[in-house]
C-alpha atoms as a PDB file:
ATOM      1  CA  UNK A   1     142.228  69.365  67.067  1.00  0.00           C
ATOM      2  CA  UNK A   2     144.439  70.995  64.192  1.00  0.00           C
ATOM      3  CA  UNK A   3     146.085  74.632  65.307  1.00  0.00           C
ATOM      4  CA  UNK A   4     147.956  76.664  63.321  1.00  0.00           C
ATOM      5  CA  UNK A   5     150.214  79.948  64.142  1.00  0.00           C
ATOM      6  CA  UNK A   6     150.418  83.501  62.634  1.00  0.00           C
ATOM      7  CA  UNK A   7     153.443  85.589  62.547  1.00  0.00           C
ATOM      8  CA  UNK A   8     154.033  88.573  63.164  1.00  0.00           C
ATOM      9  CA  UNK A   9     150.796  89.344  64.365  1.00  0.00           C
ATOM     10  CA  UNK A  10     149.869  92.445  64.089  1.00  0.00           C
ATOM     11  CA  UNK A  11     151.589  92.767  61.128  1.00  0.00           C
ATOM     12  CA  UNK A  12     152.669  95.214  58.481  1.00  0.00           C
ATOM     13  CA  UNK A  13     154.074  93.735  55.575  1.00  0.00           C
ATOM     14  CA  UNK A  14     153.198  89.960  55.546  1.00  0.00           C
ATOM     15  CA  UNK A  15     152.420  87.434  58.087  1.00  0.00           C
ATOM     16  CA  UNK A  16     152.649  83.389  57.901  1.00  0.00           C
ATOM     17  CA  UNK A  17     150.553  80.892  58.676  1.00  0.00           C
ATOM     18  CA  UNK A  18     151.985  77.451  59.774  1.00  0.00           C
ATOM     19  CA  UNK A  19     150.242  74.267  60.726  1.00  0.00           C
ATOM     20  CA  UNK A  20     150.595  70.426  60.864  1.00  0.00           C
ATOM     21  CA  UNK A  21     148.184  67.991  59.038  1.00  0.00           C
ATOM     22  CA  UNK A  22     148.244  65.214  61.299  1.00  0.00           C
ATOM     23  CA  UNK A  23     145.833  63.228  58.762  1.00  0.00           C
ATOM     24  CA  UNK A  24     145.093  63.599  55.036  1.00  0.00           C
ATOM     25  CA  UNK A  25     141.901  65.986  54.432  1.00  0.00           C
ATOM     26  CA  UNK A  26     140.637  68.675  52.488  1.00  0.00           C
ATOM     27  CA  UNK A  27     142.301  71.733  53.372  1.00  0.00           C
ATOM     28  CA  UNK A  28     140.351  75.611  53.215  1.00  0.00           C
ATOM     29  CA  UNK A  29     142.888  78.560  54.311  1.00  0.00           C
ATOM     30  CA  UNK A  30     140.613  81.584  53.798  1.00  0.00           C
ATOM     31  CA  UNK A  31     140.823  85.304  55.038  1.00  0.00           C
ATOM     32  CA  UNK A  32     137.832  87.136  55.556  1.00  0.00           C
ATOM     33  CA  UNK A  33     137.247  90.904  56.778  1.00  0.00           C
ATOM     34  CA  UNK A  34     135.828  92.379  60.131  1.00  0.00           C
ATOM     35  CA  UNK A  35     132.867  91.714  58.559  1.00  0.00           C
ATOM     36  CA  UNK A  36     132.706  88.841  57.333  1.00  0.00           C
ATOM     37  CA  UNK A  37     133.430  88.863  53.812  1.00  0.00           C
ATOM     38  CA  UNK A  38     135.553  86.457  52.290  1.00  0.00           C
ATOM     39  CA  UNK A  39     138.782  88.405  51.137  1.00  0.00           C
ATOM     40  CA  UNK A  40     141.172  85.735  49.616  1.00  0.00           C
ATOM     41  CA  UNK A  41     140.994  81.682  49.614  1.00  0.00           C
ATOM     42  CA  UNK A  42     144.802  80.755  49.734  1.00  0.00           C
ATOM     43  CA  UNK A  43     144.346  76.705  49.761  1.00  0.00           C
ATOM     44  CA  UNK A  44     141.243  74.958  48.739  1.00  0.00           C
ATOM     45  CA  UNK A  45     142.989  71.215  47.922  1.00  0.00           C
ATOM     46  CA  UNK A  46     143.647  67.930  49.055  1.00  0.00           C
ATOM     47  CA  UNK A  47     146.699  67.713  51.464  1.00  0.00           C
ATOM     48  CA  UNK A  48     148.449  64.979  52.616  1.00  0.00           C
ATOM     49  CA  UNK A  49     150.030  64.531  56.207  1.00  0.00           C
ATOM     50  CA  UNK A  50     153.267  67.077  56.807  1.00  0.00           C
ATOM     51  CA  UNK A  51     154.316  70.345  58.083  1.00  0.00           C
ATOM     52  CA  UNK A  52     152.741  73.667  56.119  1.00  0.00           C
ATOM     53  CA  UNK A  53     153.489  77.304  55.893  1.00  0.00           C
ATOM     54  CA  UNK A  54     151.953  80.155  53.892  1.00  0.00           C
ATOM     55  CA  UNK A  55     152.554  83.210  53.546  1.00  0.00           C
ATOM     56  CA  UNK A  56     150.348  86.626  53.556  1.00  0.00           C
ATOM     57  CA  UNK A  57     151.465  89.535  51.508  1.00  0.00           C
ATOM     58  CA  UNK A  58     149.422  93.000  52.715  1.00  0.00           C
ATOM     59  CA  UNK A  59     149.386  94.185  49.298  1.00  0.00           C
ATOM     60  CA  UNK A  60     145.954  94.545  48.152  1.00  0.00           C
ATOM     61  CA  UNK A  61     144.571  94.817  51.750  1.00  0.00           C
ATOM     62  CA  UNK A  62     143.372  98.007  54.113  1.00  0.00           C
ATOM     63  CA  UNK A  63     144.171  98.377  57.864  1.00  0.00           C
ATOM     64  CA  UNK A  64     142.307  96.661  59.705  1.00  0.00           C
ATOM     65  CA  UNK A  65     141.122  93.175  61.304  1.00  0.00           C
ATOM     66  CA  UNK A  66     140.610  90.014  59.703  1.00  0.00           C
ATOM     67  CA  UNK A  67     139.849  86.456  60.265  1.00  0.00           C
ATOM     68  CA  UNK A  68     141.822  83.792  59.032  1.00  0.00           C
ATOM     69  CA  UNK A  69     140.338  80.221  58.935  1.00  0.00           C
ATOM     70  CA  UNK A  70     141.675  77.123  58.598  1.00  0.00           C
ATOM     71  CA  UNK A  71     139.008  74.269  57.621  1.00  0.00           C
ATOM     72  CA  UNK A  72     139.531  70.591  57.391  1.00  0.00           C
ATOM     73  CA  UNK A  73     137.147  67.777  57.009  1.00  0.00           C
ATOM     74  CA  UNK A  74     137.621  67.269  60.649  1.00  0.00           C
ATOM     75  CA  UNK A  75     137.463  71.123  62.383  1.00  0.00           C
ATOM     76  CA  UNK A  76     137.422  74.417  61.551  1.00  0.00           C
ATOM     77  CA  UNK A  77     139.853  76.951  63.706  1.00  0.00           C
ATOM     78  CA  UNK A  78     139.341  80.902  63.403  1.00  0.00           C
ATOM     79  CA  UNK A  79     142.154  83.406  64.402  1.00  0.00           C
ATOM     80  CA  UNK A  80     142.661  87.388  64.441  1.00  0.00           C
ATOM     81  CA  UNK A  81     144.519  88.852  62.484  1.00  0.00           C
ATOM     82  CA  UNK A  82     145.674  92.675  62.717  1.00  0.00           C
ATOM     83  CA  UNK A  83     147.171  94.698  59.883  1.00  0.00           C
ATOM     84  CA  UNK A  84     148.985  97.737  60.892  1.00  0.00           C
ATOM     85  CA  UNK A  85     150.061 100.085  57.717  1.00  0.00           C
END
């Protein structure tokens, strides 16, 4: 199973995601709204075996909750996110 980490979380300004790709796949790292709707896709690529980190600027985004998901060929693993402004 691949997990990944967000920090700070709640956040304000930006948070980062961080994972390891134990096997080469196609990578999705997408952040969708409380309800459902698809707000940004930050990878959508090939990735080969390592250590990544991303990070998530609160620019264009409301207050709120979202879902971040990380998809590979293999799994798919949701998480909460919380934006305080």
């Amino acid at each position: 199973e691949l997990n990944f980490t967000c920090f700070p979380n709640p956040f304000t300004d930006y948070t980062k995601i961080e994972f390891y790709l134990p096997y080469k796949s196609n990578i999705n790292l997408s952040i969708y709204n409380s309800s459902g709707v698809l707000v940004k896709e930050y990878i959508n690529s090939e990735k080969k075996v390592g250590n990544y980190s991303y990070q998530i600027n609160s620019d264009n985004l409301e207050e709120g909750i979202y879902f971040i998901t990380l998809k590979t060929d293999r799994t798919l693993n949701t998480k909460k996110l919380v934006l305080l402004k």
